[in-house]
N, C-alpha and C. Protein backbone atom coordinates (compact mmCIF):
# COMPACT_ATOMS: atom_id res chain seq x y z
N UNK A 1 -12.90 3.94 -14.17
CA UNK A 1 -14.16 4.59 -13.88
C UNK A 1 -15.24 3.94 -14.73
N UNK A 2 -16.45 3.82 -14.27
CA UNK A 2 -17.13 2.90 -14.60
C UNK A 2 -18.07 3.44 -15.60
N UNK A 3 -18.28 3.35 -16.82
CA UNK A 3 -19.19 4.38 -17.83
C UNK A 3 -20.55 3.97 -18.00
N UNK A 4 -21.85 4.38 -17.89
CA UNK A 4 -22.78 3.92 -18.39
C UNK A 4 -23.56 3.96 -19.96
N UNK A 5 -23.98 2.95 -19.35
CA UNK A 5 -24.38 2.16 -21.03
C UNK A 5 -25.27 3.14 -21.94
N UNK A 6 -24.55 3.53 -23.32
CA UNK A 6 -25.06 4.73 -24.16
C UNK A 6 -23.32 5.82 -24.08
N UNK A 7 -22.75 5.51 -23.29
CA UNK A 7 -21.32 6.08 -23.50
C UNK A 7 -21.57 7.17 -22.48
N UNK A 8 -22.29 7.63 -22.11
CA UNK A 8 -22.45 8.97 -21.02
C UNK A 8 -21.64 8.72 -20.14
N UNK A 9 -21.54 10.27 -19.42
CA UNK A 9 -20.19 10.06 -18.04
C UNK A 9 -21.07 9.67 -16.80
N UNK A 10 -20.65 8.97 -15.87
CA UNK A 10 -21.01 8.91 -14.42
C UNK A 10 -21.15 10.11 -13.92
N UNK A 11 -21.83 10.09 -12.95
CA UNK A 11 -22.36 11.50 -12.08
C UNK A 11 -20.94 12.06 -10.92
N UNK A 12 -19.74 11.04 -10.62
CA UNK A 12 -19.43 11.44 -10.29
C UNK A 12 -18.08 12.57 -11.40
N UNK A 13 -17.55 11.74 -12.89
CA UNK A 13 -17.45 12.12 -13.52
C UNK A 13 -17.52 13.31 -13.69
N UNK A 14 -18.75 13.37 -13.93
CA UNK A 14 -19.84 15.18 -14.76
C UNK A 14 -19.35 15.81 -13.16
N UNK A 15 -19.81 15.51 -12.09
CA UNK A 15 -19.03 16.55 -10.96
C UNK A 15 -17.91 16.75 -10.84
N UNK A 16 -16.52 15.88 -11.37
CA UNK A 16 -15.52 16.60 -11.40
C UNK A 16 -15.20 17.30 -12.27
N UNK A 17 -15.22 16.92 -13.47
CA UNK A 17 -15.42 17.82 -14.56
C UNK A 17 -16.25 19.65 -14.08
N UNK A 18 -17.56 19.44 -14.10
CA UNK A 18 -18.27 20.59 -13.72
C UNK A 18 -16.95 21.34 -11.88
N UNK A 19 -16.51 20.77 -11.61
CA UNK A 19 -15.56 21.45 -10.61
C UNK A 19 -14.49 21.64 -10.93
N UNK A 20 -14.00 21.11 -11.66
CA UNK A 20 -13.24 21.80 -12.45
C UNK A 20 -13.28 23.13 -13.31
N UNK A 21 -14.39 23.39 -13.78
CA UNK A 21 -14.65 24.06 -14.96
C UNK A 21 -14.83 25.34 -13.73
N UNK A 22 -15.36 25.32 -12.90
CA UNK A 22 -15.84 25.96 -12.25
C UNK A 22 -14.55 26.72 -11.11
N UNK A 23 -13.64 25.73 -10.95
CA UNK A 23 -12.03 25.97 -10.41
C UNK A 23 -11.60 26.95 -11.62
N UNK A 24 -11.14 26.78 -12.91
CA UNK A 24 -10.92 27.45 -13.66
C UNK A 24 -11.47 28.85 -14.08
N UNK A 25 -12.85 28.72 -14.67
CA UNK A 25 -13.80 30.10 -14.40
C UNK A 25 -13.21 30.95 -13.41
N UNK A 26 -13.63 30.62 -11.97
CA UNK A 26 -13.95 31.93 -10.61
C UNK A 26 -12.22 31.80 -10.13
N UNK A 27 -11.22 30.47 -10.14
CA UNK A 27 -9.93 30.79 -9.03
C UNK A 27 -10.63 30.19 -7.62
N UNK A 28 -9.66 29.62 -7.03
CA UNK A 28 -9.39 29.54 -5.74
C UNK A 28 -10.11 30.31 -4.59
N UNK A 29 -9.98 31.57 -4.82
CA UNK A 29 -10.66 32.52 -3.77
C UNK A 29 -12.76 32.43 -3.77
N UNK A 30 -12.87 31.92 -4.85
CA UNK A 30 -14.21 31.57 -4.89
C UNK A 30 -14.52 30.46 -3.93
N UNK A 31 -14.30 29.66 -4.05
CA UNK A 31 -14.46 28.24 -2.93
C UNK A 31 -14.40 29.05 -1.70
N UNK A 32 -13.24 29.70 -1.27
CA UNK A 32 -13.33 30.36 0.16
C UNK A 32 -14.18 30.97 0.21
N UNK A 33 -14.64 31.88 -0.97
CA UNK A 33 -15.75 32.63 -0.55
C UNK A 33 -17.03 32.05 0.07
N UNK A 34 -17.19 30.97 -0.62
CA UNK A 34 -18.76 30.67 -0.35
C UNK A 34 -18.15 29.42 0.75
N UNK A 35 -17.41 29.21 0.75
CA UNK A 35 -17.14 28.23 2.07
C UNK A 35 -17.43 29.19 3.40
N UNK A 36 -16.89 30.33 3.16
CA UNK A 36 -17.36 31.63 4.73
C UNK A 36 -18.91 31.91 4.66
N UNK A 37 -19.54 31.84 3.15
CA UNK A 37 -20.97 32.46 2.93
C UNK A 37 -21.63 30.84 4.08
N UNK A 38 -21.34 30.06 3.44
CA UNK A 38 -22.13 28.41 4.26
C UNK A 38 -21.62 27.98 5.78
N UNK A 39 -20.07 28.68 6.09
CA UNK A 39 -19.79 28.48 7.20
C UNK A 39 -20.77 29.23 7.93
N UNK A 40 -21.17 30.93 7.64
CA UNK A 40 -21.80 31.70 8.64
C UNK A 40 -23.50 31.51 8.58
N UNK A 41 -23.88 31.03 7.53
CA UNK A 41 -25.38 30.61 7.15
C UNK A 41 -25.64 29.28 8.34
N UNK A 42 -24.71 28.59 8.47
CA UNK A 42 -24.83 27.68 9.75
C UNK A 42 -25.09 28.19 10.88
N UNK A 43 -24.02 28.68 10.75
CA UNK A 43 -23.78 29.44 12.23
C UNK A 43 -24.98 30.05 12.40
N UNK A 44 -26.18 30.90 11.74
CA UNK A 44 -26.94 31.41 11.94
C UNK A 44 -28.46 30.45 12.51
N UNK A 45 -28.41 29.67 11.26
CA UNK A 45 -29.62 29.09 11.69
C UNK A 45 -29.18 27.60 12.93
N UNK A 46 -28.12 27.40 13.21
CA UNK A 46 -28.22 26.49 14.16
C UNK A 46 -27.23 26.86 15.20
N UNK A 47 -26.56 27.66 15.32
CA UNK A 47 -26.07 28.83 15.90
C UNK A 47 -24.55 28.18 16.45
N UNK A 48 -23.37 28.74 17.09
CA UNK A 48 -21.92 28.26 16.41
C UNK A 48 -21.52 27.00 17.58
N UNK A 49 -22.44 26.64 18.30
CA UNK A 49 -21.53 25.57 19.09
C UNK A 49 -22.18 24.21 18.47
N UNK A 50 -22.94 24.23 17.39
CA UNK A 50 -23.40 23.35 16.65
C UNK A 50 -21.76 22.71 15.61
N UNK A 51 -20.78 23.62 15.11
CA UNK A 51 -19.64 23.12 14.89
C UNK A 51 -19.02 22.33 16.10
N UNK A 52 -19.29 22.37 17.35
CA UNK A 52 -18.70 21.55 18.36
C UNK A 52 -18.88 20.50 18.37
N UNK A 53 -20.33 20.45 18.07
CA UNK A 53 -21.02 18.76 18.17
C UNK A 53 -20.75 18.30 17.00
N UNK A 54 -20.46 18.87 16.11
CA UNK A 54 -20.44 18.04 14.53
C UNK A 54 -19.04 17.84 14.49
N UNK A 55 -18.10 18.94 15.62
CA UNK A 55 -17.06 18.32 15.42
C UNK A 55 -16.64 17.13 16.39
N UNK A 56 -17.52 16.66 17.77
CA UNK A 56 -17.17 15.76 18.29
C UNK A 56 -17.12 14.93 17.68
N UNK A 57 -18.74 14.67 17.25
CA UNK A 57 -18.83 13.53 15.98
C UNK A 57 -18.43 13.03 15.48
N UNK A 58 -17.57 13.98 14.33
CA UNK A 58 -16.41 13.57 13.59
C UNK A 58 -15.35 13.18 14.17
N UNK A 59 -15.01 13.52 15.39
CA UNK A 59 -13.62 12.97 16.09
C UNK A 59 -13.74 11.50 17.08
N UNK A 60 -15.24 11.21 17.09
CA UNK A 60 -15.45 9.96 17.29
C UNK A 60 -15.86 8.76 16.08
N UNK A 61 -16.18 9.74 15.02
CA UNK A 61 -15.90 8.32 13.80
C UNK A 61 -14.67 7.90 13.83
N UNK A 62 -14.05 9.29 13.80
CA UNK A 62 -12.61 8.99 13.09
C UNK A 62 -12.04 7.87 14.18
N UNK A 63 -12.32 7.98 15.41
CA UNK A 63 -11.51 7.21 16.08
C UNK A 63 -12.08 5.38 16.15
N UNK A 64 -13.63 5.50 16.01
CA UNK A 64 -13.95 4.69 16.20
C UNK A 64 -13.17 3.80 14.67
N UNK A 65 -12.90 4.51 13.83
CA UNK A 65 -12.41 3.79 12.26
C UNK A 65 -10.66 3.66 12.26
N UNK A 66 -9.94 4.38 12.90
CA UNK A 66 -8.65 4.20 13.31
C UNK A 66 -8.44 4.30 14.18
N UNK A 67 -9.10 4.27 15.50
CA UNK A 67 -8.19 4.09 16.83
C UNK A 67 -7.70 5.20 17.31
N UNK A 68 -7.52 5.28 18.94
CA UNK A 68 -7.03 6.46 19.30
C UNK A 68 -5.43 6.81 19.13
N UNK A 69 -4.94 5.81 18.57
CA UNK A 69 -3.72 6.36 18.03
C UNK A 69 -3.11 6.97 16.95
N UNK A 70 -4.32 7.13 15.97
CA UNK A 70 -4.24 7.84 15.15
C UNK A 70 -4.15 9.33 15.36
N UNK A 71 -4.77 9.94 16.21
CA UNK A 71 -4.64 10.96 16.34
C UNK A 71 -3.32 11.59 16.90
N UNK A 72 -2.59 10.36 17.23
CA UNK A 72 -1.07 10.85 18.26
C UNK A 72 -0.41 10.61 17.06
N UNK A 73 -0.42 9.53 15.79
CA UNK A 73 0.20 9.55 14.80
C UNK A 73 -0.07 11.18 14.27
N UNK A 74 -0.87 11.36 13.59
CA UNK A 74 -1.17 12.65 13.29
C UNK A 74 -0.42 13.43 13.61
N UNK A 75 -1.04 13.95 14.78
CA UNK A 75 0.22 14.59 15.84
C UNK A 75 1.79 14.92 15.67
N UNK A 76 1.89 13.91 15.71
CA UNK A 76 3.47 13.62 15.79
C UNK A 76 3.93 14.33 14.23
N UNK A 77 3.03 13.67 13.38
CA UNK A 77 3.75 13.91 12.18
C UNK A 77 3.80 15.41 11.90
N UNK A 78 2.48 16.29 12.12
CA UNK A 78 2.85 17.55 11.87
C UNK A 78 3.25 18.34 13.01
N UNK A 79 3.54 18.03 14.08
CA UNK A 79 4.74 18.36 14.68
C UNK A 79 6.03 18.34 13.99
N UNK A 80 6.18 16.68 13.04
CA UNK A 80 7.83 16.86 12.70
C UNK A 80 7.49 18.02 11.43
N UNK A 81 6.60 17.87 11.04
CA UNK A 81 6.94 19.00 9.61
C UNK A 81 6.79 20.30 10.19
N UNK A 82 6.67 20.99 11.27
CA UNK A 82 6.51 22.21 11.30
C UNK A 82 7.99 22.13 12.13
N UNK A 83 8.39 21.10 12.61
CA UNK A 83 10.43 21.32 13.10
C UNK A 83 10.68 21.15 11.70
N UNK A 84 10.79 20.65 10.62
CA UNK A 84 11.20 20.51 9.28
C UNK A 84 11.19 22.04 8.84
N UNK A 85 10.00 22.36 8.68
CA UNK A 85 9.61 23.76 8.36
C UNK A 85 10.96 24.97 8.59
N UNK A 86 11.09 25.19 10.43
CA UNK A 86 11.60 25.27 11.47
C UNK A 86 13.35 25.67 10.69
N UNK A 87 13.69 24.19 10.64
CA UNK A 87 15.06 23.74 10.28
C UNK A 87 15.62 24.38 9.00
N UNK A 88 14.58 24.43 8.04
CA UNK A 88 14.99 24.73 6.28
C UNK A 88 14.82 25.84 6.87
N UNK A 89 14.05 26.91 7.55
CA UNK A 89 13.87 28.38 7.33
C UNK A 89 15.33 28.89 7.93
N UNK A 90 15.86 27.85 8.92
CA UNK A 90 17.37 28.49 9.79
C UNK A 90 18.39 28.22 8.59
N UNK A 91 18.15 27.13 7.60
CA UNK A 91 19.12 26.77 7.07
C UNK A 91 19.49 27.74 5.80
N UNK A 92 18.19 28.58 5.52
CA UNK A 92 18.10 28.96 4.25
C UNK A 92 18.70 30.41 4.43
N UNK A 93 18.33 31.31 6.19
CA UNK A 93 18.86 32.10 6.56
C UNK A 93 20.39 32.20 6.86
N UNK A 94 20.59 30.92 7.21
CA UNK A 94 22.20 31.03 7.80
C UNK A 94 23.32 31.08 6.34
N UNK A 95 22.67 30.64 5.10
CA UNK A 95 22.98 30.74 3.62
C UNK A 95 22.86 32.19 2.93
N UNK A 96 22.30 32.92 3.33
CA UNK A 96 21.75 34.48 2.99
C UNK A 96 21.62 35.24 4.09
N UNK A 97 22.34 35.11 4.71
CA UNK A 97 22.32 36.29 5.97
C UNK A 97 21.49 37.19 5.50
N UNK A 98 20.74 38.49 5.93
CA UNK A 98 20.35 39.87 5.64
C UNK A 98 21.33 40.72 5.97
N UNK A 99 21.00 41.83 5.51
CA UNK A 99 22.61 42.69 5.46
C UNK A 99 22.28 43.16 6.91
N UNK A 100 23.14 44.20 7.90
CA UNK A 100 23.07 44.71 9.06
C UNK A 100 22.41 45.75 9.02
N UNK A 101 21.39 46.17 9.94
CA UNK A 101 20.71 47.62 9.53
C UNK A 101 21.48 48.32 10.35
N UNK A 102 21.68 49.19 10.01
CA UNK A 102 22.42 50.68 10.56
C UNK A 102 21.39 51.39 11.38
N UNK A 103 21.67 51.46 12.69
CA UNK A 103 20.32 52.86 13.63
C UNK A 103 20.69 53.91 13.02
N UNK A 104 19.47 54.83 12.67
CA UNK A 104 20.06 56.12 12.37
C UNK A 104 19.88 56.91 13.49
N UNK A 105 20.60 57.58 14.14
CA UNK A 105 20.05 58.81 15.12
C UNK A 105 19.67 59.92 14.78
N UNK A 106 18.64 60.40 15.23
CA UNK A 106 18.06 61.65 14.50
C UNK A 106 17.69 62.88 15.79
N UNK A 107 18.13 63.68 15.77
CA UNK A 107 17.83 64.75 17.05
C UNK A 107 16.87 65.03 17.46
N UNK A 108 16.70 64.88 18.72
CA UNK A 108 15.68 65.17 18.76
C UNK A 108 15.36 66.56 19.10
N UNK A 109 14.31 67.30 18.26
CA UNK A 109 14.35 68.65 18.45
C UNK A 109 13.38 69.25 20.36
N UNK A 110 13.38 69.87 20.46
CA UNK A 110 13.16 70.06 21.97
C UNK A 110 12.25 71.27 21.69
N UNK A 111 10.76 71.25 22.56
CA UNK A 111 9.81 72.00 22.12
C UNK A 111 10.35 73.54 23.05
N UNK A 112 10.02 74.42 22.17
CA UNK A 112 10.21 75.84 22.74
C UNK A 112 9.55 76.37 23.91
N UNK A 113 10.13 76.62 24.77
CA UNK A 113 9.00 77.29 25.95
C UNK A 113 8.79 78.17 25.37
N UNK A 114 7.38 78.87 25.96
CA UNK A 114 7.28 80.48 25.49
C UNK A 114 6.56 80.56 27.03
């Protein structure tokens, strides 16, 4: 990382640092928070199919920078990790069965004519 002259940190530096500090302080659930506060502040002033177009956008850089096969790579791959996923959850069950639940029957009481 590249330091400037006088020993000071780079700006990008001082921003990880300062995000850090700031990860530590508030936790995890802070970022979400204000990620929903800026998601819906969009949504307001440019209203929600404006995520459509920003997301075409983005799905035509991306392609124009890797190709449309990237996205079938993609694809594919978290397809295999959610059969991975899939596989360990059968494997981990078939190792620990759960015990059998027992039905209980309970009478049913029968309302009184009058």
């Amino acid at each position: 990382m590249a330091r400037r002259s006088g020993g000071g940190m780079t700006v990008a530096e001082a921003g990880r640092m300062g995000g850090r500090l700031v990860s530590e302080k508030y936790g995890p659930d802070f970022y979400e928070k204000i990620g929903k506060k800026g998601g819906s502040s969009t949504a307001t002033k440019y209203g929600p199919e404006f995520f459509g177009r920003i997301g075409k956008k983005g799905g035509k850089a991306v392609t124009a920078k890797y190709g449309p096969a990237h996205f079938e790579r993609i694809g594919r791959k978290g397809g295999q990790k959610v059969a991975d996923l899939i596989e360990r959850a059968k494997a981990m069950e078939a190792e620990s069965p759960r015990p059998a639940v027992k039905a209980v029957e309970e009478p049913i009481e029968e309302e009184a004519s009058h």
